[in-house]
C-alpha atoms as a PDB file:
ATOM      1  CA  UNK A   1     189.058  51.958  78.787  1.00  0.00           C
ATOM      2  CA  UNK A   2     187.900  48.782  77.791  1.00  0.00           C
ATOM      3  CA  UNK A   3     184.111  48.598  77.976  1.00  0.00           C
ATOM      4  CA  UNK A   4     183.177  45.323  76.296  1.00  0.00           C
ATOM      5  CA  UNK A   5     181.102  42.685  78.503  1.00  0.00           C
ATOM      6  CA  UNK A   6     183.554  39.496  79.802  1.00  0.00           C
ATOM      7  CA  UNK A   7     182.321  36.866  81.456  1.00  0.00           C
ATOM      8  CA  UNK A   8     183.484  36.434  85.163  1.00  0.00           C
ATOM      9  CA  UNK A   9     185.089  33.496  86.080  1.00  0.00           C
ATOM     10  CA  UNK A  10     182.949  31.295  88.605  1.00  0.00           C
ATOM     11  CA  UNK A  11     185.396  32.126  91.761  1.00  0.00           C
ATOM     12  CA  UNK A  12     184.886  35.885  90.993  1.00  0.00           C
ATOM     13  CA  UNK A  13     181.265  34.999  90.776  1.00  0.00           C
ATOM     14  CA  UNK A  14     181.833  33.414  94.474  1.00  0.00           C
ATOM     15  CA  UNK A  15     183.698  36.286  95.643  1.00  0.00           C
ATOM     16  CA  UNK A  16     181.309  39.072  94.897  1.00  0.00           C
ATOM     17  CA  UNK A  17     177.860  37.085  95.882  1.00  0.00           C
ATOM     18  CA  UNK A  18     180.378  36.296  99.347  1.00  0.00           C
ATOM     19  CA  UNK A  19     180.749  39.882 100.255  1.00  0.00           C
ATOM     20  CA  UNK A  20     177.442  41.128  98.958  1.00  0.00           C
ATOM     21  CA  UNK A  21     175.379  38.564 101.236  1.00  0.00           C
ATOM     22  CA  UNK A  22     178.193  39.645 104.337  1.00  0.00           C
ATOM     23  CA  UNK A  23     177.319  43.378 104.160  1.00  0.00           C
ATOM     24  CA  UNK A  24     173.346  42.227 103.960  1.00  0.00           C
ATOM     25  CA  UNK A  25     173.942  40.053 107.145  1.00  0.00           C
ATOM     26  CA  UNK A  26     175.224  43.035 109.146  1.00  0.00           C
ATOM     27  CA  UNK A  27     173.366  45.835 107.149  1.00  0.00           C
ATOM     28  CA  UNK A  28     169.917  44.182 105.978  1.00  0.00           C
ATOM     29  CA  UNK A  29     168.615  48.150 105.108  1.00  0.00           C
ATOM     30  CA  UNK A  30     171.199  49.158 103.451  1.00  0.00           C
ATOM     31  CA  UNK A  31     171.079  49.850  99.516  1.00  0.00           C
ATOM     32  CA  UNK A  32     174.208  48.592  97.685  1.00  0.00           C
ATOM     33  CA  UNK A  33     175.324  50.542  94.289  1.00  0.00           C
ATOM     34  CA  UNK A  34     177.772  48.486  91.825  1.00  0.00           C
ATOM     35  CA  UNK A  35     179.627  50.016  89.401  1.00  0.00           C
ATOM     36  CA  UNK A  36     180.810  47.957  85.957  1.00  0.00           C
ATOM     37  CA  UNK A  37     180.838  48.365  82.270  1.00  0.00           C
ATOM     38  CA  UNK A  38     181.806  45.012  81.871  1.00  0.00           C
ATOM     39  CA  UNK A  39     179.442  42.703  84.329  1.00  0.00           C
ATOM     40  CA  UNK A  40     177.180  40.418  81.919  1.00  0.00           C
ATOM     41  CA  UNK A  41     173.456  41.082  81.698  1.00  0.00           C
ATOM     42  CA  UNK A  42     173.338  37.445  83.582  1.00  0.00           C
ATOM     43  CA  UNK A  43     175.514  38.079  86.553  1.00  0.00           C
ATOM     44  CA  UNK A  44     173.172  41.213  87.009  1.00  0.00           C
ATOM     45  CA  UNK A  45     170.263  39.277  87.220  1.00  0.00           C
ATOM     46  CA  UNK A  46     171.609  36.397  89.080  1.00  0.00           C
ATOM     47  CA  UNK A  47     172.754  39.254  91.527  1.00  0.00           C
ATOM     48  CA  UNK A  48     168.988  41.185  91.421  1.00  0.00           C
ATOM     49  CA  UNK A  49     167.261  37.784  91.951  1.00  0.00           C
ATOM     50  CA  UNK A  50     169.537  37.157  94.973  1.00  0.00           C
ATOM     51  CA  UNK A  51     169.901  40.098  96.684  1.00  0.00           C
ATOM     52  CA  UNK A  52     166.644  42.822  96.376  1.00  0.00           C
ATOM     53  CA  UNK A  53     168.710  46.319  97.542  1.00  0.00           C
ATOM     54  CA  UNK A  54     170.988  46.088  94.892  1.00  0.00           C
ATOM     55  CA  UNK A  55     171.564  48.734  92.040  1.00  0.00           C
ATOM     56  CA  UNK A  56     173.861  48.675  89.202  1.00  0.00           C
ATOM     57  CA  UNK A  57     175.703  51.765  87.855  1.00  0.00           C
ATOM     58  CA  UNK A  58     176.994  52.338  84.548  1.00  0.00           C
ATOM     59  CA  UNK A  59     180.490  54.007  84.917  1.00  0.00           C
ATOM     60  CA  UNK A  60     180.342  57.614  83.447  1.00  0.00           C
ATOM     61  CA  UNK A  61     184.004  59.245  84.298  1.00  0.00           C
ATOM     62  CA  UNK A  62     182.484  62.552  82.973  1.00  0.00           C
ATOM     63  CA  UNK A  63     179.450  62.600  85.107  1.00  0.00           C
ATOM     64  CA  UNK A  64     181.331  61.626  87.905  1.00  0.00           C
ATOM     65  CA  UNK A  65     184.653  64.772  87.582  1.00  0.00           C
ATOM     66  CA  UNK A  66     181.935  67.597  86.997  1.00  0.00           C
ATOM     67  CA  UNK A  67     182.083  69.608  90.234  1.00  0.00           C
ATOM     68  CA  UNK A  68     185.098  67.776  91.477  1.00  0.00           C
ATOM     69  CA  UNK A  69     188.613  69.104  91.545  1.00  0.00           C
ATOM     70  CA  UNK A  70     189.594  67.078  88.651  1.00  0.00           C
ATOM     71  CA  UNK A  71     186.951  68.142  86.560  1.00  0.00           C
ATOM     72  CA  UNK A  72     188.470  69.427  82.802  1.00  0.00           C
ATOM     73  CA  UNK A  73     191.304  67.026  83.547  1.00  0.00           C
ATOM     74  CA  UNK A  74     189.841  64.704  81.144  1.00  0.00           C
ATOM     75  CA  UNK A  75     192.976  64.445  78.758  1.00  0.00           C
ATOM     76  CA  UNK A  76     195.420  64.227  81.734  1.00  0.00           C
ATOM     77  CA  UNK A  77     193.981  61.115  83.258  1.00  0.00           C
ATOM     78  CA  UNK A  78     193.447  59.150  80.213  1.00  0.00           C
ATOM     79  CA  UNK A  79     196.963  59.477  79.517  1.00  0.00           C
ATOM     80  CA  UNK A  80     197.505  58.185  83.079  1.00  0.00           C
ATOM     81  CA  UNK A  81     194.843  55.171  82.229  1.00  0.00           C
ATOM     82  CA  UNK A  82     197.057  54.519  78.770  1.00  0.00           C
ATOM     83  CA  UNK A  83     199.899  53.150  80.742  1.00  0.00           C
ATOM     84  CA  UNK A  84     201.261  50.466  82.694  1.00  0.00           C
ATOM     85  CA  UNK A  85     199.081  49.648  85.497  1.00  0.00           C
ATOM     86  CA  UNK A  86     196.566  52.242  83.779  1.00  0.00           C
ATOM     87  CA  UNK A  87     193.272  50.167  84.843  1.00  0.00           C
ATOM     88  CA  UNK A  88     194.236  50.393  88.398  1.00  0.00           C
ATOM     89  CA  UNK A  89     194.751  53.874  88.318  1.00  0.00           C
ATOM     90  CA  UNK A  90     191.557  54.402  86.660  1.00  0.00           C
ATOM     91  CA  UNK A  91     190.252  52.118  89.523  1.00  0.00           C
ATOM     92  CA  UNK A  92     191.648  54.268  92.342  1.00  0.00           C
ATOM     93  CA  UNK A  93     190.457  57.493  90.874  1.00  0.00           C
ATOM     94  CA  UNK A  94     186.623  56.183  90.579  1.00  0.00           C
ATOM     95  CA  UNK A  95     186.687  55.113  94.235  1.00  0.00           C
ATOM     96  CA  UNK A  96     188.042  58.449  94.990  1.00  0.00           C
ATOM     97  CA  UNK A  97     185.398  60.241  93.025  1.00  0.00           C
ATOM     98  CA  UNK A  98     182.381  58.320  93.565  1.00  0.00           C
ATOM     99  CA  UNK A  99     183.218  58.749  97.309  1.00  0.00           C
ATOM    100  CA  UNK A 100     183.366  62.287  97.140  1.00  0.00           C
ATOM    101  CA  UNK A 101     180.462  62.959  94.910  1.00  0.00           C
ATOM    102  CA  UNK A 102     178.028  60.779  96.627  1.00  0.00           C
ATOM    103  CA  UNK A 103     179.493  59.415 100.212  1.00  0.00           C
ATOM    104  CA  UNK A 104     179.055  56.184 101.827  1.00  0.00           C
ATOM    105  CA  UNK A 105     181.119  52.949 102.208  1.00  0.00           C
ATOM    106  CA  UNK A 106     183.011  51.711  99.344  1.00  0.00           C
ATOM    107  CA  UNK A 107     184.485  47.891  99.243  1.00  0.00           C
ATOM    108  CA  UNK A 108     186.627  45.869  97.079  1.00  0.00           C
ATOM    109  CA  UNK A 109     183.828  43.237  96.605  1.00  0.00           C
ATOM    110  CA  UNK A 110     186.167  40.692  95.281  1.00  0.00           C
ATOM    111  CA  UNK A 111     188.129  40.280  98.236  1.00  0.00           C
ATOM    112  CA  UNK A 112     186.572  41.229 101.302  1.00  0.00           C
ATOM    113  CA  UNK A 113     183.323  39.744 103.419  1.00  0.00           C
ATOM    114  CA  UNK A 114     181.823  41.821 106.284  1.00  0.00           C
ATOM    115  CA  UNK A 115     182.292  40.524 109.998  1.00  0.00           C
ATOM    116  CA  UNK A 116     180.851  43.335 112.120  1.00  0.00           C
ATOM    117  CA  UNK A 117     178.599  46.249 111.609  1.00  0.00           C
ATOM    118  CA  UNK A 118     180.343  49.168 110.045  1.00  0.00           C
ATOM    119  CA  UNK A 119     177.985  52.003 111.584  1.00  0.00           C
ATOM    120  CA  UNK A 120     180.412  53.189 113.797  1.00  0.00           C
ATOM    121  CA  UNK A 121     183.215  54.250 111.293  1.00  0.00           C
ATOM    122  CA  UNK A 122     182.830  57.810 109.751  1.00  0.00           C
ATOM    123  CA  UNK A 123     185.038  59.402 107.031  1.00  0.00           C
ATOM    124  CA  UNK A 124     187.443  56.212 108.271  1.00  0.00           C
ATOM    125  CA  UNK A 125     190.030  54.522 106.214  1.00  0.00           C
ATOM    126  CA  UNK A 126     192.169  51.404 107.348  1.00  0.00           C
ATOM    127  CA  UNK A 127     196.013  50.939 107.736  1.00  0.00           C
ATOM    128  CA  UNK A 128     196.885  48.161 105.670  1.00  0.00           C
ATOM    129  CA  UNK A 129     200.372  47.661 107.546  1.00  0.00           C
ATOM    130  CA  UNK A 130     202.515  50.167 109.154  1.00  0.00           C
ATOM    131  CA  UNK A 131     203.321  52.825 107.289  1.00  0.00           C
ATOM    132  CA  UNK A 132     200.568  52.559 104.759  1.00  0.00           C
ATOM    133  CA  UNK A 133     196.908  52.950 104.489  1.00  0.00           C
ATOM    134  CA  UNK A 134     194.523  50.814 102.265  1.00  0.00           C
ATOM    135  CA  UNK A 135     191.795  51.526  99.839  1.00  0.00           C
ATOM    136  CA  UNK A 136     190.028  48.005  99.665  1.00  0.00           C
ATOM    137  CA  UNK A 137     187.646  49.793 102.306  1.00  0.00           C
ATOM    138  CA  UNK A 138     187.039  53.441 102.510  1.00  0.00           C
ATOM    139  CA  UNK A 139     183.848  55.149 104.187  1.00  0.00           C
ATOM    140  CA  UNK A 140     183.291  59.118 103.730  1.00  0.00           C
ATOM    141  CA  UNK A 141     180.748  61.563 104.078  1.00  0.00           C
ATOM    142  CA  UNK A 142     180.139  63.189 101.018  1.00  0.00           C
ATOM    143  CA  UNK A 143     182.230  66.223  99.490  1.00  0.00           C
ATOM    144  CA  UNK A 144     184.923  64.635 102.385  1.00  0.00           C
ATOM    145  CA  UNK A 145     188.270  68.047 102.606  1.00  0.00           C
ATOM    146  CA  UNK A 146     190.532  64.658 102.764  1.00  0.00           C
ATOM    147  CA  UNK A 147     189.317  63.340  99.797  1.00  0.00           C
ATOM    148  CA  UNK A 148     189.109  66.726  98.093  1.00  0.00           C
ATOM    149  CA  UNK A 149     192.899  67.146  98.559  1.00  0.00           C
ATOM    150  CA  UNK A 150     193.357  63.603  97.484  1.00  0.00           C
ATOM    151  CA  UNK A 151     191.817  64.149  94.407  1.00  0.00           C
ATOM    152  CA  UNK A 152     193.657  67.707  94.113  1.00  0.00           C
ATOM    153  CA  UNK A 153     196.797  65.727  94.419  1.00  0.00           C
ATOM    154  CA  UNK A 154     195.813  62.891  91.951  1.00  0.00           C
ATOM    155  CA  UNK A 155     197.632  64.679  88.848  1.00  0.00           C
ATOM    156  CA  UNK A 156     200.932  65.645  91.264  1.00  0.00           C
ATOM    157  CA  UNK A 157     201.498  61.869  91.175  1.00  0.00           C
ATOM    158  CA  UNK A 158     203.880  60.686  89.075  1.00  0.00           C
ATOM    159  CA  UNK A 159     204.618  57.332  89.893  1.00  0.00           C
ATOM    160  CA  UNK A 160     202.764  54.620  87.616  1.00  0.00           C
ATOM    161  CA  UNK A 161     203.494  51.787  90.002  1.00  0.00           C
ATOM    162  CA  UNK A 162     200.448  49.916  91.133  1.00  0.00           C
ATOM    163  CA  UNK A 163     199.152  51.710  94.085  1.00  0.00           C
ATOM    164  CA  UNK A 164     201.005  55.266  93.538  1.00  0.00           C
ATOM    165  CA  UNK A 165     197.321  56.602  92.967  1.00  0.00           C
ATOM    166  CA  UNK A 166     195.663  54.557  96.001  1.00  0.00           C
ATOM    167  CA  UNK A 167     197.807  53.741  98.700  1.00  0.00           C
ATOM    168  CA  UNK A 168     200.560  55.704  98.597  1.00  0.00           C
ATOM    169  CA  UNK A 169     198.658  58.909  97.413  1.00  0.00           C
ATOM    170  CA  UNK A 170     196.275  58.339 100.890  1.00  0.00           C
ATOM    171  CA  UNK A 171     198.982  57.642 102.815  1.00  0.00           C
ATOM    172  CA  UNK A 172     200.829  60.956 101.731  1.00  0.00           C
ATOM    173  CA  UNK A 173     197.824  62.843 102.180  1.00  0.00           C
ATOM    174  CA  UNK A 174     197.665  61.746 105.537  1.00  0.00           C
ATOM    175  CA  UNK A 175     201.035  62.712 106.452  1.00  0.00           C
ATOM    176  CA  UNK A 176     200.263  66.713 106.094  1.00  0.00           C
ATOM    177  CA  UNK A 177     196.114  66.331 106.964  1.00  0.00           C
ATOM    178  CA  UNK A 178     195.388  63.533 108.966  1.00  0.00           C
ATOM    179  CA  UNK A 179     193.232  65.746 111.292  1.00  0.00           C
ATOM    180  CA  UNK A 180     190.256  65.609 108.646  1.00  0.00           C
ATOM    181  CA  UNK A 181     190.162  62.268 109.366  1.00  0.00           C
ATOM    182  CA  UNK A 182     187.875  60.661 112.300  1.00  0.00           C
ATOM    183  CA  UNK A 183     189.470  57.549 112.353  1.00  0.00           C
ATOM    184  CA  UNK A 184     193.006  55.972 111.093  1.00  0.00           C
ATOM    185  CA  UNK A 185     191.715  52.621 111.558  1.00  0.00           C
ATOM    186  CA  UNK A 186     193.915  49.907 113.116  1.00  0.00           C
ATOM    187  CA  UNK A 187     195.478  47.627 110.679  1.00  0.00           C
ATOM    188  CA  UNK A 188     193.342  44.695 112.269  1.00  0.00           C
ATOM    189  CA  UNK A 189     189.741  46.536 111.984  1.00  0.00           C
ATOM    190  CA  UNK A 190     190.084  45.699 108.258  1.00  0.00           C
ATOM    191  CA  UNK A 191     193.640  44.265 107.454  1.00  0.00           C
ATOM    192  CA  UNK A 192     194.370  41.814 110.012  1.00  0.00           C
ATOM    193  CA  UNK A 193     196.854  39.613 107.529  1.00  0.00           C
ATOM    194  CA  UNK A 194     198.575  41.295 105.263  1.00  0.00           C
ATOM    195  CA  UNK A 195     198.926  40.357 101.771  1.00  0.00           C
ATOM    196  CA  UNK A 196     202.553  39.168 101.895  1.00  0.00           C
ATOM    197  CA  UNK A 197     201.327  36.649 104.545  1.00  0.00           C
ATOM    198  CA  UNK A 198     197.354  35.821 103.353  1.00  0.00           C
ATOM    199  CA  UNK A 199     198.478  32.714 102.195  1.00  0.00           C
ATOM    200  CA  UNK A 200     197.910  31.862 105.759  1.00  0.00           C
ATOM    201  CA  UNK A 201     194.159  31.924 105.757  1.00  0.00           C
ATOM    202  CA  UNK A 202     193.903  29.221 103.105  1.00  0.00           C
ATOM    203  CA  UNK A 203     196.099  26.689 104.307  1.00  0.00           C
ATOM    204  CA  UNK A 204     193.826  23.143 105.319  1.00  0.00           C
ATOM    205  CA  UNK A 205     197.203  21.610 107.612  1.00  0.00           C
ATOM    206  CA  UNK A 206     197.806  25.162 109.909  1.00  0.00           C
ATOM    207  CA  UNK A 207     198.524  24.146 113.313  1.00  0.00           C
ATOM    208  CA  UNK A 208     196.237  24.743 115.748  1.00  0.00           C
ATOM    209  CA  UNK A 209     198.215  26.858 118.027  1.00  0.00           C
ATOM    210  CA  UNK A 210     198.327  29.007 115.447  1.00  0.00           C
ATOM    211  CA  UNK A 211     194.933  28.673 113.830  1.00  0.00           C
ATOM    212  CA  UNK A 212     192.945  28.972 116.608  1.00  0.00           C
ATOM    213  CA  UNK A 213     194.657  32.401 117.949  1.00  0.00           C
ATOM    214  CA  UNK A 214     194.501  33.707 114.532  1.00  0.00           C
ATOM    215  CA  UNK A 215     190.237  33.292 114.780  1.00  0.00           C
ATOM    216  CA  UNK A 216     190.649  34.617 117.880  1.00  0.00           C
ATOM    217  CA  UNK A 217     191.942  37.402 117.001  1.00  0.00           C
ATOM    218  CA  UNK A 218     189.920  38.427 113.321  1.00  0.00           C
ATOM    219  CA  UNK A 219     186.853  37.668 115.640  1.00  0.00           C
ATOM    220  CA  UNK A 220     187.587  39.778 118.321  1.00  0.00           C
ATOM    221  CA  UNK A 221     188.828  42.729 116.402  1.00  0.00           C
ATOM    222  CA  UNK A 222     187.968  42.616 112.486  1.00  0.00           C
ATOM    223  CA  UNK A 223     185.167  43.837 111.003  1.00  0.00           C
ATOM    224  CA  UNK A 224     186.306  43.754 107.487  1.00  0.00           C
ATOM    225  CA  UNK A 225     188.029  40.711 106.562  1.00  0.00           C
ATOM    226  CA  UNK A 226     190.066  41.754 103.284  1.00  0.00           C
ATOM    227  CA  UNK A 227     191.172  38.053 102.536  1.00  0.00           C
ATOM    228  CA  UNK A 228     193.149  39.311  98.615  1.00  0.00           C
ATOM    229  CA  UNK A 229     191.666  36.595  96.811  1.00  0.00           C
ATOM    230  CA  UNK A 230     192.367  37.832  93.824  1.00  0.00           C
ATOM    231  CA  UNK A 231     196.259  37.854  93.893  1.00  0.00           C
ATOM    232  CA  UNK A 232     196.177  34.607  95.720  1.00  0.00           C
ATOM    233  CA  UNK A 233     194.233  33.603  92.640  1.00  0.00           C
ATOM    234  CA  UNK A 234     192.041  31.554  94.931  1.00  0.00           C
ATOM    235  CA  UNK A 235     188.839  29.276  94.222  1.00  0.00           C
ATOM    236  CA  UNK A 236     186.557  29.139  96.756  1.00  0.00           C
ATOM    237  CA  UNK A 237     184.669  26.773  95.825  1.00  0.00           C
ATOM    238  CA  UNK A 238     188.001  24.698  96.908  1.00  0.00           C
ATOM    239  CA  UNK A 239     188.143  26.192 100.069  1.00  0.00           C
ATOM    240  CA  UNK A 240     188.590  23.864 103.014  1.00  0.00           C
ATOM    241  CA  UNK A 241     185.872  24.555 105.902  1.00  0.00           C
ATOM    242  CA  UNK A 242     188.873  23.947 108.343  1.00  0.00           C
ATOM    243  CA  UNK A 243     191.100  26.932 106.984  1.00  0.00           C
ATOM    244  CA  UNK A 244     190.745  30.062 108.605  1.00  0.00           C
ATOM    245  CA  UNK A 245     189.130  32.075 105.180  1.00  0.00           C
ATOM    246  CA  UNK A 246     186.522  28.925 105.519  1.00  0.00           C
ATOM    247  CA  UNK A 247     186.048  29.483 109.262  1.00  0.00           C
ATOM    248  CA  UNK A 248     185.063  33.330 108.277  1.00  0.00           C
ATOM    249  CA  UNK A 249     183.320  32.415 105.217  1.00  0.00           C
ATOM    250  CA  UNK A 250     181.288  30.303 106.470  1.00  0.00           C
ATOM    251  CA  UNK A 251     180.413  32.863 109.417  1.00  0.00           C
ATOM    252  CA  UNK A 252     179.753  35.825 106.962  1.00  0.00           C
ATOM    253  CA  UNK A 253     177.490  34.190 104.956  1.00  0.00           C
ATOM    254  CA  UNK A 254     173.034  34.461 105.400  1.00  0.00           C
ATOM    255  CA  UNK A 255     171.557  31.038 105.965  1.00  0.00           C
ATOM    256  CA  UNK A 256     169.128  29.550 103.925  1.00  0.00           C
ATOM    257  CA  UNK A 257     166.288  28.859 105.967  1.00  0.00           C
END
């Protein structure tokens, strides 16, 4: 995989430092691991400067598959990381992994900001829509059976469709051993518009009889906006306060005294 340092574009700058200072709001204790190759030595220390209880991780595949059910499997999954849609299968196996190995709450940070405390949720994943569960937010205890199977299965999968080797492989696995799970979670704890419709959130002009139900109901049930930023190709920066996403963002977000 492609290890060389890019720069980030300044939305994805905006989108990270968003969901980073959301999980802080609710969870001010909490430490916060990152994982990149590729994140420049100045995002890091914009990032450090910003926020104290964060750590960055280099991403060592081989570290991470000793002791896991994948581990000698290393020529198997790069070919699956040599084809189409190979970076995110490589992404969907590290979330996977890291998960196992070390437990905790994992987060698309590029798309998502934190509405409600997540202490509640344990060994939880979310239904995206019906029929399918996401992996933009995942929380496990460590050495999770669910996620050991998932990981068992990783190989079995085929498919090299984007998503074979995170959605659909959960959902499968939780057709045959849902029972290891302690929560399904309800497509609006952390998917409350789906991505076919997100387009919603950003719009300046939605009518209120719409807009203001929608808040309504992300406030009273969400606690994990995932807003897919990134395939709406979206700069905040340009985000109008009076769309729904600005609503939330502006919510999320830790004043500045």
């Amino acid at each position: 995989m492609d290890s060389a340092k890019h720069p980030l574009s300044d939305k994805l700058v905006m989108r990270i430092t968003n969901c980073i200072s959301s999980i802080i709001k609710h969870h001010p204790d909490c430490k916060i691991n990152f994982y990149s190759n590729t994140l420049e030595d100045s995002f890091r220390k914009q990032l450090k400067d910003q926020f104290n209880n964060i750590e960055f991780h280099l991403v060592q595949l081989e570290e991470y598959l000793k002791n896991s059910p994948l581990e000698n499997k290393h020529e198997e999954l790069n070919a699956l990381f040599n084809v189409e849609n190979g970076v995110v299968c490589y992404s969907d196996l590290l979330r996977l992994l890291i998960l196992y190995k070390e437990g905790g709450i994992y987060m698309d940070c590029n798309d998502s900001i934190v509405l409600k405390p997540l202490n509640k949720f344990v060994n939880a994943i979310g239904w995206e829509h019906q029929g399918t569960l996401g992996n933009a937010v995942m929380i496990f205890e460590k050495e999770n059976p669910f996620l050991k199977v998932c990981l068992e299965r990783f190989l079995s999968v085929k498919n090299d469709q984007w998503g074979a080797h995170g959605p659909q492989l959960l959902t499968s696995t939780y057709s045959s051993l849902g029972q290891l799970l302690n929560y399904d979670v309800p497509v609006s704890y952390f998917y409350p518009v789906s991505w076919q419709k997100c387009k919603l959130l950003y719009l300046e002009n939605l009518h209120s009889s719409f807009r203001e139900p929608l808040i309504n109901f992300i406030e009273n049930n969400t606690y994990v906006l995932s807003y897919f930023g990134t395939s709406q190709n979206v700069n905040e920066s340009s985000i109008s306060t009076d769309s729904v996403i600005g609503h939330f963002l502006d919510q999320a977000l830790i004043k500045e005294n």
